[in-house]
N, C-alpha and C. Protein backbone atom coordinates (compact mmCIF):
# COMPACT_ATOMS: atom_id res chain seq x y z
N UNK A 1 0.84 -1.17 0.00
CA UNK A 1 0.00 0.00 0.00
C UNK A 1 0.88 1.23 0.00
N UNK A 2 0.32 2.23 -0.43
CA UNK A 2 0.92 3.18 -0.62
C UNK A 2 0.32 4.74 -0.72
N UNK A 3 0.85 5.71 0.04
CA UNK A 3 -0.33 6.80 0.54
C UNK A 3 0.62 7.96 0.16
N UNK A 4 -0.18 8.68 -0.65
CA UNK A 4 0.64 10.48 -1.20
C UNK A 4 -0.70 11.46 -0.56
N UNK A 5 -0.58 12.48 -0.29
CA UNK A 5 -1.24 13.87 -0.56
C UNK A 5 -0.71 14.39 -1.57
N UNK A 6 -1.81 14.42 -2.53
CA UNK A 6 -1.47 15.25 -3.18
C UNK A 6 -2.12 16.54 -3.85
N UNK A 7 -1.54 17.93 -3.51
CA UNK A 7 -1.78 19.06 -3.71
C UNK A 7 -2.97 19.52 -4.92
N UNK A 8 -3.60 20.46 -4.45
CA UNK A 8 -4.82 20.72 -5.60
C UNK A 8 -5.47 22.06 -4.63
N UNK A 9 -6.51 22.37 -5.38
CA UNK A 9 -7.02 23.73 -5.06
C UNK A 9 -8.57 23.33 -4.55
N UNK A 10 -9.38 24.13 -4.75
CA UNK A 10 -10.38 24.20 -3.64
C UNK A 10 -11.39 23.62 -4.81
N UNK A 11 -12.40 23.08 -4.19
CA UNK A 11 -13.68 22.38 -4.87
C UNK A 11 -15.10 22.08 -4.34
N UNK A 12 -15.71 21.76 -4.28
CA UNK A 12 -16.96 21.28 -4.22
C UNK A 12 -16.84 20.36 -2.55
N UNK A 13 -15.87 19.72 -2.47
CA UNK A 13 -15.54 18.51 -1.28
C UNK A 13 -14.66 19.67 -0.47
N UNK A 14 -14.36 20.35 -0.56
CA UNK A 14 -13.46 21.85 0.62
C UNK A 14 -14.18 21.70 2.17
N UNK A 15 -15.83 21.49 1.59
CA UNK A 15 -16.33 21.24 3.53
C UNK A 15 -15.74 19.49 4.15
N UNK A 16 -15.59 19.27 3.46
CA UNK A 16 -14.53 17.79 4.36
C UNK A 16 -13.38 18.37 4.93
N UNK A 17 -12.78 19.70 4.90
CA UNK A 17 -11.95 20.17 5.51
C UNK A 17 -11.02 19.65 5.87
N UNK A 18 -10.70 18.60 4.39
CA UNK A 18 -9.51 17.74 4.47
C UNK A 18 -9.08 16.90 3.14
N UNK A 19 -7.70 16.53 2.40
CA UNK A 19 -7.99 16.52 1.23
C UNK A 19 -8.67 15.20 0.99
N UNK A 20 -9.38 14.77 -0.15
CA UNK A 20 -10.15 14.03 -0.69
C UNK A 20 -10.04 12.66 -0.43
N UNK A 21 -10.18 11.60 0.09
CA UNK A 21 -9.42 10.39 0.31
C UNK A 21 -9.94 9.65 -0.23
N UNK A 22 -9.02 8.88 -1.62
CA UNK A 22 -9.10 8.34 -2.31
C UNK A 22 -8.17 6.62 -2.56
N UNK A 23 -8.85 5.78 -2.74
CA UNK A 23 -8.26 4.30 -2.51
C UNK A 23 -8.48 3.55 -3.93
N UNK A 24 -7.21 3.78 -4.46
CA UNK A 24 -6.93 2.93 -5.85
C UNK A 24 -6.59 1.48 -6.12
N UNK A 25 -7.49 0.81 -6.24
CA UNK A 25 -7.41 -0.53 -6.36
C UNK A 25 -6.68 -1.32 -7.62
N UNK A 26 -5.50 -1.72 -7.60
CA UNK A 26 -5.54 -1.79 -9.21
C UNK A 26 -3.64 -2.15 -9.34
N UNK A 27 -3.67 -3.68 -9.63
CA UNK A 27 -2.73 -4.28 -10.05
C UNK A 27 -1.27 -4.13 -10.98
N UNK A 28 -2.19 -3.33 -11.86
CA UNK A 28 -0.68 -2.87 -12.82
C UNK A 28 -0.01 -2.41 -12.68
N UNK A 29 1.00 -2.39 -12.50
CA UNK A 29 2.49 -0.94 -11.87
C UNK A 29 1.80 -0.23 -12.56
N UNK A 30 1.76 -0.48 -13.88
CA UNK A 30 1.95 1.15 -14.77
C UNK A 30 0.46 1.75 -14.89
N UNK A 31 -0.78 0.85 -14.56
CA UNK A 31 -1.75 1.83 -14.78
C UNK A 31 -1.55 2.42 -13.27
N UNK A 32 -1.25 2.04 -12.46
CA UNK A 32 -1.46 2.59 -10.98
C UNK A 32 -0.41 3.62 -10.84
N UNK A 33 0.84 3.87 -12.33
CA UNK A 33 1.46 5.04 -11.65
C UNK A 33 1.18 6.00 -12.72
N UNK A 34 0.34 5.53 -13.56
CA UNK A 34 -0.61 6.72 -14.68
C UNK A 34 -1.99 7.35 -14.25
N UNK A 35 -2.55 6.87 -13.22
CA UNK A 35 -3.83 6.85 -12.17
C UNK A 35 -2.59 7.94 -11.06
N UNK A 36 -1.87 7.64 -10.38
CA UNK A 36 -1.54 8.58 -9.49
C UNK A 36 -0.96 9.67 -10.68
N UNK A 37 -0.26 9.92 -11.69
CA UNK A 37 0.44 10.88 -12.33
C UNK A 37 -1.07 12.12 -12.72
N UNK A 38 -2.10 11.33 -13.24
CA UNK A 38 -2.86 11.73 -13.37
C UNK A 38 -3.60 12.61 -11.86
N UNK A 39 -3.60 11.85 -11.27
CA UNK A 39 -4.18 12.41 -10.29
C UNK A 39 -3.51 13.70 -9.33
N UNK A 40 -1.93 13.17 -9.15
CA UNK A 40 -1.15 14.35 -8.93
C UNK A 40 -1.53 16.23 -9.93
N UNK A 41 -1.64 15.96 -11.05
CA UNK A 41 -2.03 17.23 -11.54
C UNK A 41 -3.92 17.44 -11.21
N UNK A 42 -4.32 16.80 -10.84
CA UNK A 42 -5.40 17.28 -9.88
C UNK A 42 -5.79 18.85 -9.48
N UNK A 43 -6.73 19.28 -9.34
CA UNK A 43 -7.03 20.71 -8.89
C UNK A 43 -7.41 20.97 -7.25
N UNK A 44 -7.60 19.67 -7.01
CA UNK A 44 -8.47 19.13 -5.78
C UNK A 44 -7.38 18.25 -4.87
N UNK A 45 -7.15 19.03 -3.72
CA UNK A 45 -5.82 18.18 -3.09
C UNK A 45 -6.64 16.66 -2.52
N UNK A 46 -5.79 15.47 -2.63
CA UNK A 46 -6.64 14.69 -2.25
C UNK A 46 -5.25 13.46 -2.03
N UNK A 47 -5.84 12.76 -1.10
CA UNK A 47 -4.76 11.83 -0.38
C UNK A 47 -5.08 10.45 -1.43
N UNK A 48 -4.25 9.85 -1.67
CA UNK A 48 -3.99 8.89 -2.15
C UNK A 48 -3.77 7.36 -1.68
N UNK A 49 -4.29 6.48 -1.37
CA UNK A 49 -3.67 5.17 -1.11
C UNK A 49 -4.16 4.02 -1.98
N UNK A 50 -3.03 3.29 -2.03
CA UNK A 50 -3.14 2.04 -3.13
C UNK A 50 -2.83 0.52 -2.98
N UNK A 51 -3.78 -0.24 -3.67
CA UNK A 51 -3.69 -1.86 -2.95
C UNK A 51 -3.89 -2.49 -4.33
N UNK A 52 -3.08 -3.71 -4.38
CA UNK A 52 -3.02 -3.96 -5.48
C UNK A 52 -3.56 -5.60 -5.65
N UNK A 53 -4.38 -5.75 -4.84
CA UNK A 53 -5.55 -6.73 -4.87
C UNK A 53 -6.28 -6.75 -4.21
N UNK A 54 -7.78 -7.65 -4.47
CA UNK A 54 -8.73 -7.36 -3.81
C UNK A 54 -8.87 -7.39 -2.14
N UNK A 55 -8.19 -8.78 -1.72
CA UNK A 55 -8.48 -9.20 -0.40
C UNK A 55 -7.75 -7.77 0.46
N UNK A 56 -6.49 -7.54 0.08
CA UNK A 56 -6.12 -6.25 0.40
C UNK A 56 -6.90 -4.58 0.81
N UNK A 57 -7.47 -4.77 -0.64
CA UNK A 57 -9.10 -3.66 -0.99
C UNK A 57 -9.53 -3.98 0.79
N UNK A 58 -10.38 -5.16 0.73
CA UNK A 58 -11.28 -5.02 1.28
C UNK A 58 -10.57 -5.39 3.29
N UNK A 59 -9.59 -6.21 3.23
CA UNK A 59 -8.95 -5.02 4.54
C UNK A 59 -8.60 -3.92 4.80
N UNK A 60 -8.25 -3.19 3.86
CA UNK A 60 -8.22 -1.46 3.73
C UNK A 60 -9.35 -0.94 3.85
N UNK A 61 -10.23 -0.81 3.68
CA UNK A 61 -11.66 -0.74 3.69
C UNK A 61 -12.42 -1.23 5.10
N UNK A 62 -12.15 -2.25 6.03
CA UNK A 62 -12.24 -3.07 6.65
C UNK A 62 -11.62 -2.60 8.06
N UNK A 63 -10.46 -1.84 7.93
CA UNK A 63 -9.35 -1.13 8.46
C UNK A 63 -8.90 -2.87 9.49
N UNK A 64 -8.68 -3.55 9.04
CA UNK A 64 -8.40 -4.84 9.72
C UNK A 64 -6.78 -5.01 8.92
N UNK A 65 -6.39 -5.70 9.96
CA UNK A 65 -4.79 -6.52 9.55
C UNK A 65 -4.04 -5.26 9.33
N UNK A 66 -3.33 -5.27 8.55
CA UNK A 66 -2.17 -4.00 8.81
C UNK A 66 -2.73 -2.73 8.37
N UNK A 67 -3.85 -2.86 7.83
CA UNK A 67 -4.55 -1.35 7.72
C UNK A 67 -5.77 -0.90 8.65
N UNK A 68 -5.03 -1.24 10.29
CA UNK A 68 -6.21 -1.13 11.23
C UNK A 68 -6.18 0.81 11.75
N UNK A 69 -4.99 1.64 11.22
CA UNK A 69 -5.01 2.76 11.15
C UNK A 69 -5.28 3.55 9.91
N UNK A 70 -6.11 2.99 9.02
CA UNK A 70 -5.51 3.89 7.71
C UNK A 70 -7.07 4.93 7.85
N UNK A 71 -7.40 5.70 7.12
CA UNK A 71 -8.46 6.37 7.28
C UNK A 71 -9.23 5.89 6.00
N UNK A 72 -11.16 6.21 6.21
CA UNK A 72 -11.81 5.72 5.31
C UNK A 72 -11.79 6.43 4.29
N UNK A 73 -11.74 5.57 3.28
CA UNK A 73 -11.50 6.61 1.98
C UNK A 73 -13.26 6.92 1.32
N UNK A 74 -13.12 8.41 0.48
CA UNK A 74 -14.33 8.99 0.50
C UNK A 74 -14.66 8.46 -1.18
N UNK A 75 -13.51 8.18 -2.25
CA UNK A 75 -14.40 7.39 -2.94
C UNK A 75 -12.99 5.80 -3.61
N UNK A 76 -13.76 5.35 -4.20
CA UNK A 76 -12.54 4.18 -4.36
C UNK A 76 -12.68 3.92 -6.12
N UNK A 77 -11.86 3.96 -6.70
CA UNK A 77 -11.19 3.77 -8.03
C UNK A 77 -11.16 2.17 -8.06
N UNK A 78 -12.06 1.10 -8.35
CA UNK A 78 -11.75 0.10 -8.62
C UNK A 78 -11.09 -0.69 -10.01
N UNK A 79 -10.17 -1.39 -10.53
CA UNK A 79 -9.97 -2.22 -11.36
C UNK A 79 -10.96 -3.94 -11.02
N UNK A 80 -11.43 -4.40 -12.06
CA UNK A 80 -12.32 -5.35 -12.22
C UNK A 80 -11.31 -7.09 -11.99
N UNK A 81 -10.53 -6.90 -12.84
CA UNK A 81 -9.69 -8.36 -12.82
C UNK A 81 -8.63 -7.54 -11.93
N UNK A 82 -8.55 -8.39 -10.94
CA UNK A 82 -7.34 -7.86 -9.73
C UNK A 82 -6.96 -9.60 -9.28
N UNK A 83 -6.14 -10.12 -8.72
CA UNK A 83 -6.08 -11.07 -7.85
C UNK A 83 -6.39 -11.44 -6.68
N UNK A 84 -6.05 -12.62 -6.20
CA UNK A 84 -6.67 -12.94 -5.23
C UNK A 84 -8.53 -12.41 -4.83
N UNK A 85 -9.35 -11.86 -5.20
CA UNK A 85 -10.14 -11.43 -4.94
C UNK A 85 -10.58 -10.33 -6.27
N UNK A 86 -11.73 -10.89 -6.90
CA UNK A 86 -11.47 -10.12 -8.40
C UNK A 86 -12.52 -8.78 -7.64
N UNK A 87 -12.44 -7.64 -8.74
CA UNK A 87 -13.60 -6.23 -8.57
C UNK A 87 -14.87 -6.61 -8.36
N UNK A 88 -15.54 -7.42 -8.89
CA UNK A 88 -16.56 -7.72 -8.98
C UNK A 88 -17.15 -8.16 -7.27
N UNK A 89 -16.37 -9.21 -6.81
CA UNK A 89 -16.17 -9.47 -5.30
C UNK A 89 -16.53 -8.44 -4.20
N UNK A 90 -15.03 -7.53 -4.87
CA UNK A 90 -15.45 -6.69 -4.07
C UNK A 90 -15.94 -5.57 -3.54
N UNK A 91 -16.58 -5.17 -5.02
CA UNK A 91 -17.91 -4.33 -4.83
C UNK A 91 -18.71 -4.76 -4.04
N UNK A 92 -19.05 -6.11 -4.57
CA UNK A 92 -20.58 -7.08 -3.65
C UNK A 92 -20.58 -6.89 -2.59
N UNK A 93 -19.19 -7.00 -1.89
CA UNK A 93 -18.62 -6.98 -0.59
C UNK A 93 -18.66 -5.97 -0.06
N UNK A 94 -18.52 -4.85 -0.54
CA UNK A 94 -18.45 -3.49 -0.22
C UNK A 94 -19.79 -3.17 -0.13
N UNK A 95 -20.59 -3.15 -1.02
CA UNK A 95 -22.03 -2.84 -0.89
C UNK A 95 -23.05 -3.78 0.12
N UNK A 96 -22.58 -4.52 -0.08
CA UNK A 96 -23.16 -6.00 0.84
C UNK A 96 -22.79 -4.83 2.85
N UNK A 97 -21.94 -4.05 2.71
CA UNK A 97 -21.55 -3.86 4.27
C UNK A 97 -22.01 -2.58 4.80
N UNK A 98 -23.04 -2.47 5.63
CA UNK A 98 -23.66 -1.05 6.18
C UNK A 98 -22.73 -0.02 6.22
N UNK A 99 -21.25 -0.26 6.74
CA UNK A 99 -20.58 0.70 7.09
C UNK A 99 -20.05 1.15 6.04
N UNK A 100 -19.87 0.29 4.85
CA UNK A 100 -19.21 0.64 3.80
C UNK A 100 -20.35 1.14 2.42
N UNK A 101 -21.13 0.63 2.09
CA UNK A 101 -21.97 0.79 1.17
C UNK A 101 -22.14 2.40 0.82
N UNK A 102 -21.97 3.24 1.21
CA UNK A 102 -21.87 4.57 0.86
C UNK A 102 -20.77 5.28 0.21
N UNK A 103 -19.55 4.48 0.32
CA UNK A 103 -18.46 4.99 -0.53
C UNK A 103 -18.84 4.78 -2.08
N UNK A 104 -18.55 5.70 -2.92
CA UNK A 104 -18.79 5.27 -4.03
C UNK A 104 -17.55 5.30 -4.73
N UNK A 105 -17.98 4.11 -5.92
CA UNK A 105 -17.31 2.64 -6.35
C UNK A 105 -16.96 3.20 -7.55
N UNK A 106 -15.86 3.51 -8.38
CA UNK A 106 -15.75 3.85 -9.86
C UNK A 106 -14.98 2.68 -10.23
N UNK A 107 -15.18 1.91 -11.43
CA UNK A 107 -14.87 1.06 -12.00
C UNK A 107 -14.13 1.40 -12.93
N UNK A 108 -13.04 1.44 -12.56
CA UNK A 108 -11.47 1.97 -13.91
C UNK A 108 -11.40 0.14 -14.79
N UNK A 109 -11.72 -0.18 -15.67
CA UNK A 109 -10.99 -1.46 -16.40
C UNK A 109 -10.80 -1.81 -17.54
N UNK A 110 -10.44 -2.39 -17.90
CA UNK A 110 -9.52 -3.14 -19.65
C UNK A 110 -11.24 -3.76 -20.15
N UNK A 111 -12.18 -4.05 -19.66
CA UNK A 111 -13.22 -4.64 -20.08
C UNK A 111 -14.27 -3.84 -20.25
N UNK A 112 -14.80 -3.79 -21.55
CA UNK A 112 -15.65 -2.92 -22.34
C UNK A 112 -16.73 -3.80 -22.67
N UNK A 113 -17.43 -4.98 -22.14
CA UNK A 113 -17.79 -6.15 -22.53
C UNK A 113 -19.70 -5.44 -21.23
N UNK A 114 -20.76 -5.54 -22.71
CA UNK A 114 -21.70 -5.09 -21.54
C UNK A 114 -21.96 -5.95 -20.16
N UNK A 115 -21.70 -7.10 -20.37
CA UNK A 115 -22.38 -8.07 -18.84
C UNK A 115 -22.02 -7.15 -18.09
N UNK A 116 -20.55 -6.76 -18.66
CA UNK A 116 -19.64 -6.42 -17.15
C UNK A 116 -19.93 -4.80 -16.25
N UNK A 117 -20.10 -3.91 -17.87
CA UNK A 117 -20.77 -2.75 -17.34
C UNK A 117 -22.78 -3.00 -16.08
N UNK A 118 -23.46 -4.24 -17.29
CA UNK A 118 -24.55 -4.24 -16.17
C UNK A 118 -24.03 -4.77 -14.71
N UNK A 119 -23.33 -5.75 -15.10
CA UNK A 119 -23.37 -6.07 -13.76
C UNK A 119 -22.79 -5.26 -12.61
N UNK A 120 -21.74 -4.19 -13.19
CA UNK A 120 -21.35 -3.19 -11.83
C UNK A 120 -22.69 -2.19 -12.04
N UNK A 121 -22.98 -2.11 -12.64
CA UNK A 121 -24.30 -1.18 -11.98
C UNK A 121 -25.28 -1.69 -11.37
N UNK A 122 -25.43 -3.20 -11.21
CA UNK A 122 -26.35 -3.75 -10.29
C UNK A 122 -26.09 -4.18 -9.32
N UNK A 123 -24.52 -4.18 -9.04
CA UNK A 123 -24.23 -3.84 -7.59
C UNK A 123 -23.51 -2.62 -7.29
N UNK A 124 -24.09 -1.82 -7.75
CA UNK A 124 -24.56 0.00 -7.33
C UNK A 124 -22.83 0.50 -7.62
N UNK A 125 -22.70 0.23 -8.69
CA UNK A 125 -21.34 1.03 -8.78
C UNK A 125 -21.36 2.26 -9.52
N UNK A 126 -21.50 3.69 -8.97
CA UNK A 126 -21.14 5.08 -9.40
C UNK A 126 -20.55 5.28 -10.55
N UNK A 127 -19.92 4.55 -11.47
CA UNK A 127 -19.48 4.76 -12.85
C UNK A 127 -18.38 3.54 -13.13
N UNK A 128 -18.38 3.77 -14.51
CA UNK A 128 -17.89 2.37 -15.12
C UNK A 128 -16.82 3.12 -16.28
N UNK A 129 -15.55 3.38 -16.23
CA UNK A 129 -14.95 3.56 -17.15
C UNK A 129 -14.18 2.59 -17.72
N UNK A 130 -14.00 2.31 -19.60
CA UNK A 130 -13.12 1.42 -19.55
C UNK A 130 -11.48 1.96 -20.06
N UNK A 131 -10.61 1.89 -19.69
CA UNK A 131 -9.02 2.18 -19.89
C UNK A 131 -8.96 2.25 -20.93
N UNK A 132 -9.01 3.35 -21.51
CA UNK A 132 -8.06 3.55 -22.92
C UNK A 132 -6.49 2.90 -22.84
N UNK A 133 -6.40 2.73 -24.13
CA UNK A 133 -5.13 2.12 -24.84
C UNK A 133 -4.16 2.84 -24.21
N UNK A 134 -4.24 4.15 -25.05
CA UNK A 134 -3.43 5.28 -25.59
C UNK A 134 -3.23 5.81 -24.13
N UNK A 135 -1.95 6.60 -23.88
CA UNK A 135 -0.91 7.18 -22.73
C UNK A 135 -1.90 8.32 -22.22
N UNK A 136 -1.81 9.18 -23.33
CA UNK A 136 -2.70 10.56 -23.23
C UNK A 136 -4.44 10.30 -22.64
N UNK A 137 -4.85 9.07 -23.75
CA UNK A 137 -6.26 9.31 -23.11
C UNK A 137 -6.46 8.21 -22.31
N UNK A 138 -5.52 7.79 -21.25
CA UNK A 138 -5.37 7.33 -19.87
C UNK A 138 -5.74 8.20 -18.76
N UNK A 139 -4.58 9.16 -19.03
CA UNK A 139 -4.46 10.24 -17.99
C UNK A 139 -5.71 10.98 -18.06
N UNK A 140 -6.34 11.60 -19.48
CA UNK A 140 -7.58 11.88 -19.62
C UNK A 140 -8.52 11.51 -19.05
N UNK A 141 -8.84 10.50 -19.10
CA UNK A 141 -9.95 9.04 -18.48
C UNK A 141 -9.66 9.62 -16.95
N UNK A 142 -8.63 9.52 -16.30
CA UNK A 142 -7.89 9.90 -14.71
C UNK A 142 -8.85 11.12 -14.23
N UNK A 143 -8.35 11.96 -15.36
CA UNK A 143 -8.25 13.43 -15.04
C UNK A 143 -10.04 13.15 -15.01
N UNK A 144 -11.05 13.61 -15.92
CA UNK A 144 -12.51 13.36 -16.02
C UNK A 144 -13.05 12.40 -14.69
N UNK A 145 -12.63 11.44 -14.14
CA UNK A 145 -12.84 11.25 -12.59
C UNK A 145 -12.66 11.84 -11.95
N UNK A 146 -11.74 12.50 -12.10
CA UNK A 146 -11.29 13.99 -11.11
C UNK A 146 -12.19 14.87 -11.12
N UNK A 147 -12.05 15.23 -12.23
CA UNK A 147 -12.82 16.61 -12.64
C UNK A 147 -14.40 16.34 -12.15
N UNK A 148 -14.70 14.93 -12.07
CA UNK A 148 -16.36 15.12 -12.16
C UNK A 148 -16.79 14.60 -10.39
N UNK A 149 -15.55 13.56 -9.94
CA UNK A 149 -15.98 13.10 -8.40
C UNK A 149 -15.25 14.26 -7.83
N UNK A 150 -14.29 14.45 -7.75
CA UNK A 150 -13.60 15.49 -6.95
C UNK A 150 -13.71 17.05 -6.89
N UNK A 151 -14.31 17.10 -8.02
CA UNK A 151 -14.59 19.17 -7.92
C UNK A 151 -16.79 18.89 -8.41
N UNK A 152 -16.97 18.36 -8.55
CA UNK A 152 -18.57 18.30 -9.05
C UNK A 152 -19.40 17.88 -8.15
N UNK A 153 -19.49 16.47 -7.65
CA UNK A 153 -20.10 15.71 -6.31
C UNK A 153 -19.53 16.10 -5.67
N UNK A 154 -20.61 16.64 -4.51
CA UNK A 154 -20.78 16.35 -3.03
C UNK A 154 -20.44 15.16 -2.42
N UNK A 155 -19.28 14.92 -2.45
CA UNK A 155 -18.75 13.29 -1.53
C UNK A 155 -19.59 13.37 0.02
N UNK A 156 -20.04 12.13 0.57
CA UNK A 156 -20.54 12.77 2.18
C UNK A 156 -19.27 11.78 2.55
N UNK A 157 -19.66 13.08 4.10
CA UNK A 157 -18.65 12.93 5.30
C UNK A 157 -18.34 11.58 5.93
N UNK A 158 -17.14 11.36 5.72
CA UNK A 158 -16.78 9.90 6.60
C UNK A 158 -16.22 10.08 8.14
């Protein structure tokens, strides 16, 4: 796991009176350091932490085993095929849990395939993007989560 602040300006989430806390789920070195690059140029300062499989996810989330201090994050960036514990899991899981079911769930993944879009929206997932190819409209894809959870929605208070 791995936790940045990173710097940004004022937005919509400013009454959390604290920056944005955000939990990136997601296996690939390189999409997870094109997801933080992206996110670093951010407008919206917002803390960062990252797990790079599910069972992980959902002790982070869980704040159990070595993430019994971490703080709850206000929305979570999921990848769909992860290990040990695929996205799909642990949405269910996430939504399936009173304490948790209010974070909302963005689905970053390589799969453009509809089952997969219905099925995260029928276990209540907040948006479904799928990963562009291309370098540029990666960071793009990044940035437009930004731009629309982090300066647009009202995240509520954790």
């Amino acid at each position: 796991m791995t936790a940045q602040v990173l710097p940004g300006g004022d937005g919509l989430n400013a009454h959390l009176h604290r920056p944005v806390r955000i939990l990136l789920v997601e296996d690939s070195p390189s999409d997870r350091a094109l997801a933080m690059h992206a996110l670093r140029e951010a407008r919206v300062s917002n803390e960062l932490h990252t797990v790079a499989d599910g069972e992980a996810a959902m002790a982070f989330l869980r704040r159990s085993r070595e993430y019994a201090d971490v703080p709850r994050p206000d929305l979570v960036i999921l990848d769909l095929n992860l290990p040990k514990k695929d996205g799909r899991e642990v949405l269910a899981d996430l939504k399936d849990d009173p304490d948790l079911r209010a974070i909302p769930v963005i689905v970053l993944t390589t799969s453009a395939a509809d089952e997969d879009v219905l099925a995260m929206y029928d276990l209540q997932a907040a948006g479904y993007v799928t990963k562009p190819v291309a370098f540029a409209d990666f960071v793009a894809a990044v940035k437009g989560i930004e731009e629309f959870w982090l300066s647009l929605v009202r995240l509520p208070r954790s």
